[in-house]
Structures are given as C-alpha cells and as structure tokens.
C-alpha atoms as a PDB file:
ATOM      1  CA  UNK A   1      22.893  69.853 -19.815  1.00  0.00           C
ATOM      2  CA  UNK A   2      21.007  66.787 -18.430  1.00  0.00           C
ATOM      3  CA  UNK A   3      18.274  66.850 -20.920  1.00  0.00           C
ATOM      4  CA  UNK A   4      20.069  67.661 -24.414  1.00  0.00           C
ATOM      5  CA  UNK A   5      23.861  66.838 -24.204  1.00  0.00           C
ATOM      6  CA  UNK A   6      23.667  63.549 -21.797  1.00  0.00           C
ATOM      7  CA  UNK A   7      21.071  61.459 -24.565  1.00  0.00           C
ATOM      8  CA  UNK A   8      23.173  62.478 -27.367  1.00  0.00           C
ATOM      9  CA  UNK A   9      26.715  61.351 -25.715  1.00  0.00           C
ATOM     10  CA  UNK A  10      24.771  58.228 -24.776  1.00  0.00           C
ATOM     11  CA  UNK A  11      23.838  57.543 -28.289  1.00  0.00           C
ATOM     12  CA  UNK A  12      27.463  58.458 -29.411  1.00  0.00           C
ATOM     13  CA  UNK A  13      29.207  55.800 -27.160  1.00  0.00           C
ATOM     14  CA  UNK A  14      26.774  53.387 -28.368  1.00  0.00           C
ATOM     15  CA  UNK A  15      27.532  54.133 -31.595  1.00  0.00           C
ATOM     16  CA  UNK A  16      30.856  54.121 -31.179  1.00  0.00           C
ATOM     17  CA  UNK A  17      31.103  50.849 -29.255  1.00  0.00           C
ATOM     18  CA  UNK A  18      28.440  49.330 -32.802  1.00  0.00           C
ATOM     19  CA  UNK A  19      30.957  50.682 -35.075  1.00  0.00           C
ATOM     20  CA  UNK A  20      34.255  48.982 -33.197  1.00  0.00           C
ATOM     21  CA  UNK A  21      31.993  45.652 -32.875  1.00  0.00           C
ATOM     22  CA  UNK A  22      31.592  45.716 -36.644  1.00  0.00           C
ATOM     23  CA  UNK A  23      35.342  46.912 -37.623  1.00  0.00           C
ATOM     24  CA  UNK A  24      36.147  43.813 -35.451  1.00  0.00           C
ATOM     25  CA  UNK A  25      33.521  41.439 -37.152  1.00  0.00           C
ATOM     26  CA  UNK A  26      35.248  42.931 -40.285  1.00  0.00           C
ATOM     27  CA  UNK A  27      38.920  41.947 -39.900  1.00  0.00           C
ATOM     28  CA  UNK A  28      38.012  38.201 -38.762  1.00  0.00           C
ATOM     29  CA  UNK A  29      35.591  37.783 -42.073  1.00  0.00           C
ATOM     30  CA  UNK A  30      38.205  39.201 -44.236  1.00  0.00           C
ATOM     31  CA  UNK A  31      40.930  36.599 -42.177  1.00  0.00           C
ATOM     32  CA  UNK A  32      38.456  34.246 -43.083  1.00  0.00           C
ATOM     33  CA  UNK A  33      38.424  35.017 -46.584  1.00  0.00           C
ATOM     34  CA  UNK A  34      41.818  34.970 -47.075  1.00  0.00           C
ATOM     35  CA  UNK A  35      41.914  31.307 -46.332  1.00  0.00           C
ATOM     36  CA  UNK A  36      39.194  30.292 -48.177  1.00  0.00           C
ATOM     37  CA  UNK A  37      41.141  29.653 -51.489  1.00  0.00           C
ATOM     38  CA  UNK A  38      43.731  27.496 -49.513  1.00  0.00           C
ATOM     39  CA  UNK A  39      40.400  25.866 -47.887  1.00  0.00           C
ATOM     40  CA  UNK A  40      39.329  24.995 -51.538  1.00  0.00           C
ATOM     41  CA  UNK A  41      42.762  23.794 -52.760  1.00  0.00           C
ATOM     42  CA  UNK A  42      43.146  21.579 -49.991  1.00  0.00           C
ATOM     43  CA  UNK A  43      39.625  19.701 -50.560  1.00  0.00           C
ATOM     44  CA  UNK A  44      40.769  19.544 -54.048  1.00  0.00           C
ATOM     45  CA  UNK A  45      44.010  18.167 -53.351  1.00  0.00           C
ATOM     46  CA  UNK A  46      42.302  15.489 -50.463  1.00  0.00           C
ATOM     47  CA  UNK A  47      39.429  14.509 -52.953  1.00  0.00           C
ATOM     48  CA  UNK A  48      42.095  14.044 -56.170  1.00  0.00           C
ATOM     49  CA  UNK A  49      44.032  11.921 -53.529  1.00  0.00           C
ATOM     50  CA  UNK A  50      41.042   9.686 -52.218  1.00  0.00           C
ATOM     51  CA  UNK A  51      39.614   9.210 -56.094  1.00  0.00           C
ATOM     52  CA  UNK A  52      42.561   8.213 -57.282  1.00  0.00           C
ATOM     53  CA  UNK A  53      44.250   6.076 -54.766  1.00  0.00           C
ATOM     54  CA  UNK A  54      41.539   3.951 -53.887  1.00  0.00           C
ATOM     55  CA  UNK A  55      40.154   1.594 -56.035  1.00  0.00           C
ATOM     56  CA  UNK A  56      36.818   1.188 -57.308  1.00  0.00           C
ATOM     57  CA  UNK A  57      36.871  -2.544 -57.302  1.00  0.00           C
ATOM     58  CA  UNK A  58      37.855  -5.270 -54.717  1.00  0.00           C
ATOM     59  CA  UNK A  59      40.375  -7.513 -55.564  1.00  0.00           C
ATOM     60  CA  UNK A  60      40.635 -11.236 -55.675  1.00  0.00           C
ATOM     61  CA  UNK A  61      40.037 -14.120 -58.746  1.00  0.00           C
ATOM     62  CA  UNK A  62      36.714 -14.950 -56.703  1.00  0.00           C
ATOM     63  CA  UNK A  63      34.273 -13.675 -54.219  1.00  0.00           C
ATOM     64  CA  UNK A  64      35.062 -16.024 -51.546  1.00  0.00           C
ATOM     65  CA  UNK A  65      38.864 -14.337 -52.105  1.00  0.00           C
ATOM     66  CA  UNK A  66      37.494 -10.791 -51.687  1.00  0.00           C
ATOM     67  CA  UNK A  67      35.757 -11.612 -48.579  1.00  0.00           C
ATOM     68  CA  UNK A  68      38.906 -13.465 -47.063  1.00  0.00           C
ATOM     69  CA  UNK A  69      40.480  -9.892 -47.783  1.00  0.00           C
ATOM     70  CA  UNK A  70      38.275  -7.741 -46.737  1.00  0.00           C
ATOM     71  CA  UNK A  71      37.970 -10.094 -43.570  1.00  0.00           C
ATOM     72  CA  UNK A  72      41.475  -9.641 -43.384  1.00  0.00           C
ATOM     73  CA  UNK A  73      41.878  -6.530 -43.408  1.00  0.00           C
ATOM     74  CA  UNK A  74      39.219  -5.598 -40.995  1.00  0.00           C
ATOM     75  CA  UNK A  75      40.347  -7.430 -38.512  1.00  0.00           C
ATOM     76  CA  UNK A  76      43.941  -5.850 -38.664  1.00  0.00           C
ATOM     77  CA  UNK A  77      42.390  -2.261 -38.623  1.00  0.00           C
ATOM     78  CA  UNK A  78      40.231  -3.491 -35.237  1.00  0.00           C
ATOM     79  CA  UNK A  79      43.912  -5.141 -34.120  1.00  0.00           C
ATOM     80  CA  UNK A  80      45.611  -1.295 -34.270  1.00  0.00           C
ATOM     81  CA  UNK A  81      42.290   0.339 -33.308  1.00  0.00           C
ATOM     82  CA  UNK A  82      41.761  -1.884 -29.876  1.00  0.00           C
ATOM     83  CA  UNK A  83      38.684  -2.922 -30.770  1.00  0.00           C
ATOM     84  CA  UNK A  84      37.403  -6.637 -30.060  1.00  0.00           C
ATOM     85  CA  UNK A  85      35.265  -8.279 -33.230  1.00  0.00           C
ATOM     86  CA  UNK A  86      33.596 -10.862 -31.536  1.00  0.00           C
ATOM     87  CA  UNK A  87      31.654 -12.053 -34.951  1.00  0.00           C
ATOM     88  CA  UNK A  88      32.387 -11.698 -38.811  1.00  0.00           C
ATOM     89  CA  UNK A  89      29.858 -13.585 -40.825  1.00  0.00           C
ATOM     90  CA  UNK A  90      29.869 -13.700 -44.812  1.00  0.00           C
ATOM     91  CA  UNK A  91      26.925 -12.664 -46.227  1.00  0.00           C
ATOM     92  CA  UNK A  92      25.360 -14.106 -49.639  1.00  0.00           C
ATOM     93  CA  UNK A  93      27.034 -12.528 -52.269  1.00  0.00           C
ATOM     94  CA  UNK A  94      24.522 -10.550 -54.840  1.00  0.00           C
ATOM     95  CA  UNK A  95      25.055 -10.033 -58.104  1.00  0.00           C
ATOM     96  CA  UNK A  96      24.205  -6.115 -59.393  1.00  0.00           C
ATOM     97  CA  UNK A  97      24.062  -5.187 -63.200  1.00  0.00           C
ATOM     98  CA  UNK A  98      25.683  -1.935 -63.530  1.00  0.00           C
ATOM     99  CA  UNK A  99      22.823   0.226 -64.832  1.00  0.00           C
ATOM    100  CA  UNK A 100      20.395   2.446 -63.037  1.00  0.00           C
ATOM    101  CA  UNK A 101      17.381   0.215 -61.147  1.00  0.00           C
ATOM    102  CA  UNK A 102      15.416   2.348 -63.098  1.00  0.00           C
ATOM    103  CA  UNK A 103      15.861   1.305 -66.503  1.00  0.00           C
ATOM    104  CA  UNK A 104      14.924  -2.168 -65.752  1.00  0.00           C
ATOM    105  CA  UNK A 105      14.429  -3.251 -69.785  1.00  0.00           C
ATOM    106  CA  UNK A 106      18.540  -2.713 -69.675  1.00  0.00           C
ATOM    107  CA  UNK A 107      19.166  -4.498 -66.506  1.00  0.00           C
ATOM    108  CA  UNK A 108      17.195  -7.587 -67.297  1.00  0.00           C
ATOM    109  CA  UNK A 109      19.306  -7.760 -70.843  1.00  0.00           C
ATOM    110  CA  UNK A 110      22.524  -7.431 -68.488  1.00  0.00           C
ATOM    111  CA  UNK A 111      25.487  -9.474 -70.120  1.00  0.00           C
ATOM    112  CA  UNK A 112      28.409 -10.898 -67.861  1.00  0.00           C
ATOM    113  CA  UNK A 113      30.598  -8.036 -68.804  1.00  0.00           C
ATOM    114  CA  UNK A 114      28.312  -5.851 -67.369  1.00  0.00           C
ATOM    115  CA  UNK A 115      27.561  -6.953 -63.687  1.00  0.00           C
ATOM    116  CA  UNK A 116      29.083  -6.368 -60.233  1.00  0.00           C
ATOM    117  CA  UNK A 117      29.473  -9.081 -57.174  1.00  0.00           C
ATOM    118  CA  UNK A 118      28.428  -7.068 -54.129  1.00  0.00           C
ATOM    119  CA  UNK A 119      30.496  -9.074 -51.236  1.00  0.00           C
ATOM    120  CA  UNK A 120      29.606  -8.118 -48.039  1.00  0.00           C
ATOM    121  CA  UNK A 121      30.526  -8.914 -44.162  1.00  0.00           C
ATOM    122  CA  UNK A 122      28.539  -8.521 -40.734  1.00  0.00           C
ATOM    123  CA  UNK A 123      30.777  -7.978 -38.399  1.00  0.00           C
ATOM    124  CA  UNK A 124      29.717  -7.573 -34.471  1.00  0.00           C
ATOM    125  CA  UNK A 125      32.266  -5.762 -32.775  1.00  0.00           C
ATOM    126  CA  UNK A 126      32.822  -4.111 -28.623  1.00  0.00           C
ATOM    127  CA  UNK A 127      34.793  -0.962 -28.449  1.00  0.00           C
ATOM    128  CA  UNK A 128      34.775   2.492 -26.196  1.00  0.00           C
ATOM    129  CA  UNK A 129      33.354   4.770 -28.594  1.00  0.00           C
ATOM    130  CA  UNK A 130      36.348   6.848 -29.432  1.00  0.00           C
ATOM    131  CA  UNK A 131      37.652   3.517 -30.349  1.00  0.00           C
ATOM    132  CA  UNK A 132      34.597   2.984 -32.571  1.00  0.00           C
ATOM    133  CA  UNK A 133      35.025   5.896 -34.280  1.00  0.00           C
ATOM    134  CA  UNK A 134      38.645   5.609 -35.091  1.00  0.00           C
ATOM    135  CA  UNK A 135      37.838   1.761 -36.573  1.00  0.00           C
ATOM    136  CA  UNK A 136      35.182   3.430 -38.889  1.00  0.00           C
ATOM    137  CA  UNK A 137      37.862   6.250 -40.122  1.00  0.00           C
ATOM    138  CA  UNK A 138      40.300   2.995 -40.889  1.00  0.00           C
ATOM    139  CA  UNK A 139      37.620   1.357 -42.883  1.00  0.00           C
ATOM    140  CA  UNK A 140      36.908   4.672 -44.861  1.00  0.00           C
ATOM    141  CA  UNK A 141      40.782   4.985 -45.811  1.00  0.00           C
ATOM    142  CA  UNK A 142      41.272   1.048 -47.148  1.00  0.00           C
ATOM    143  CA  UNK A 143      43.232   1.009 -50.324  1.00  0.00           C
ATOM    144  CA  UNK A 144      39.486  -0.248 -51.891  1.00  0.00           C
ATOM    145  CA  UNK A 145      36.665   1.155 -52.006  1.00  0.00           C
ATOM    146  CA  UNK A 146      34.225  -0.415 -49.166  1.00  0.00           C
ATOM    147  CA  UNK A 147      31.079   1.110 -47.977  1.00  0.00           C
ATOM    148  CA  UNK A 148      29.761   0.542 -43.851  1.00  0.00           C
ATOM    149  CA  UNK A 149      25.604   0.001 -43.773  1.00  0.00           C
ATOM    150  CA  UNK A 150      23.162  -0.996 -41.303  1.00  0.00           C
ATOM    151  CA  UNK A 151      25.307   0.201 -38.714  1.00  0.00           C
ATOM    152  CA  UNK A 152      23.308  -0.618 -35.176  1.00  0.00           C
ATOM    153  CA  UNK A 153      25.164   0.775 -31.966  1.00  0.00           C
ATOM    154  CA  UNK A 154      24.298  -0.379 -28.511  1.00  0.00           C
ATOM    155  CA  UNK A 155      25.666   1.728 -25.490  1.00  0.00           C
ATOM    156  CA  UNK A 156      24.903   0.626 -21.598  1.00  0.00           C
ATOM    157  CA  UNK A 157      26.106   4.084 -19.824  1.00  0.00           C
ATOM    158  CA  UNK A 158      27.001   2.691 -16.963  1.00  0.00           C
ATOM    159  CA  UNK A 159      30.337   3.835 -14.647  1.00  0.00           C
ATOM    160  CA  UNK A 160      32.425   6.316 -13.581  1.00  0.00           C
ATOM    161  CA  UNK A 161      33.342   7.405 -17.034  1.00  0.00           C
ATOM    162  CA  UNK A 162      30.554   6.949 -19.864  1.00  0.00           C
ATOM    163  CA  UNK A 163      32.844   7.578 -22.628  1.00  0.00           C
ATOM    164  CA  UNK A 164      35.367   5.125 -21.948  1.00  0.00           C
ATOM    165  CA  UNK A 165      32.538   2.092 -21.265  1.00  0.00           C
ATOM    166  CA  UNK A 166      32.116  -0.417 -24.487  1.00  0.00           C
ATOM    167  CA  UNK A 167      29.765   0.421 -26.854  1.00  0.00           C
ATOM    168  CA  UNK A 168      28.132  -3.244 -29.014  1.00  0.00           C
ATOM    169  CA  UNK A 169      28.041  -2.370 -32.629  1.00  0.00           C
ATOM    170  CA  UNK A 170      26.834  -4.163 -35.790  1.00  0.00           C
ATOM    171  CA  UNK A 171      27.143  -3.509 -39.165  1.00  0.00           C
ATOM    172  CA  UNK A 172      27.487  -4.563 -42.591  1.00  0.00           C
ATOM    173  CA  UNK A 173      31.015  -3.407 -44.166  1.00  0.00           C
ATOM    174  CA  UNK A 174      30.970  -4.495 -48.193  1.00  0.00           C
ATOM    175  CA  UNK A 175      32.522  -3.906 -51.654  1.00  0.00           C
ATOM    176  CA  UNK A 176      32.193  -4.452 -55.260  1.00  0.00           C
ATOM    177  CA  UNK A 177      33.574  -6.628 -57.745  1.00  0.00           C
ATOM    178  CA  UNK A 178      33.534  -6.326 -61.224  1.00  0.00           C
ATOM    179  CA  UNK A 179      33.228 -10.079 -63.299  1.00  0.00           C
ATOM    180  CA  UNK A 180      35.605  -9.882 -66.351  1.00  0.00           C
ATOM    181  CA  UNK A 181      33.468 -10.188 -69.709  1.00  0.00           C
ATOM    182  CA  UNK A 182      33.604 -13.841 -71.259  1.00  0.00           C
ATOM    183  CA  UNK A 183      32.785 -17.437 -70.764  1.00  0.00           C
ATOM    184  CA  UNK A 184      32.469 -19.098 -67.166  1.00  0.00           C
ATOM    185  CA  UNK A 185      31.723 -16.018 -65.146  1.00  0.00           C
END
C-alpha cells in the first residue's frame, strides 16, 4: 500500500491543488478582461477630454503678457497646493519655426506666419513632496498647454518624518505662442 497507492494519491492532491490554482488564476484574468473595454473607453474618453480642452497655444497680445499669465497662474496653483515659490525668473523668450530641426533648408526660409515664441519661467520652489507632486499634477491640467523641464529636486532627509520634510525644487515650466502672419510681428 505504501509503495504503489501512497505516490500516486500524492501526485493526485498535487494535481488537484495545480488545477484549483489555475481555475482560480482563470476567473480573475477573465474579471480582468471584462474590464478591459471599459479600461479602453475611459482612456479614450480622458485623452478626447485633455486634447480638446486644452489649448495648444498660450494666450496674450505679447510674450511679456503670456509670461505675466503663466506667472499668474503658477503661483495660484502653488497658493492651493501649499507650496512656497521663493523665485520665478523670466527666461529669454526664443523664437522656434514650426518645422522639423531636421529640414533645416525649410526652417531657415521660415516666414512670420510660421514661427512659435517659446516663453518660459524658472521657478524655485520648497514643498513636502506630496505637496510637490500635487503642484506638478496642477501644472499638467492648466487650461494651456505648458510643458515642466529641467526639473532639479533637492531633499535633506532629515526628522522624525522624511516624507513630510521640504523638498528644494527647480525647474523650467514654459509654453508656446503662435505670432499671427503679417507685418510687425
């Protein structure tokens, strides 16, 4: 009895114990797949949303307006977010044409119709990081489009609770706007 029927009742309650693992595994992928079409419509629906209500270009009859308003409005998304900017400095504005940097015969041929003012800000900013984080998902949903570079974060560790202590940031928040084709821009 020891030597035949004990190794095969062995290998059935393996077996058995495999084969409820796997119905198990079974019912949560097919849960999963279920969802997946609700998943998709939702991403849909959220990147439909985000293309169309913000706006490619910043507002404003001049750059130095566009910065005011993007300075503006950063510093009333750090006001809700309790976060302290301690600088905001204007960088130079640049002026883009709106072609690939690859086809540089095009770019160099570049009418006024055809080129973008890149306005940009450093701002310097102290914050606990969950703070931090919640001023950067602001700044991603601003009715214009605005892009966060350079981003250099500085974090002392020091106290009785690490993820409450400030954390010194830097970065470079900036936009795009478009000149209107004509005479004088």
């Amino acid at each position: 009895w020891l030597g035949a029927v004990a190794p095969a009742w062995s290998w059935f309650q393996d077996n058995a114990s495999l084969l409820e693992q796997r119905r198990t595994l079974l019912l949560h992928m097919r849960a999963v797949v279920e969802t997946l079409p609700a998943l998709r419509d939702a991403a849909e629906a959220g990147r439909t949303r985000s293309d169309s209500s913000a706006k490619a270009f910043m507002p404003g009859a001049s750059d130095v307006v566009a910065a005011a308003d993007l300075q503006e409005s950063l510093q009333k998304i750090a006001l809700s977010a309790r976060v302290g900017i301690s600088a905001i400095e204007t960088q130079p504005v640049k002026v883009m044409p709106m072609v690939p940097p690859d086809q540089s015969r095009v770019r160099d041929k570049a009418g006024p119709g055809e080129l973008w003012h890149k306005v940009a800000l450093r701002i310097t900013l102290k914050a606990p990081w969950p703070a931090l984080i919640g001023f950067l998902r602001s700044v991603e949903q601003l009715p214009t489009r605005v892009f966060v570079d350079d981003l250099h974060v500085h974090y002392d560790a020091v106290g009785p609770q690490p993820a409450l202590s400030p954390v010194q940031a830097s970065m470079l928040v900036y936009g795009f706007r478009a000149l209107p084709a004509g005479p004088g821009t």
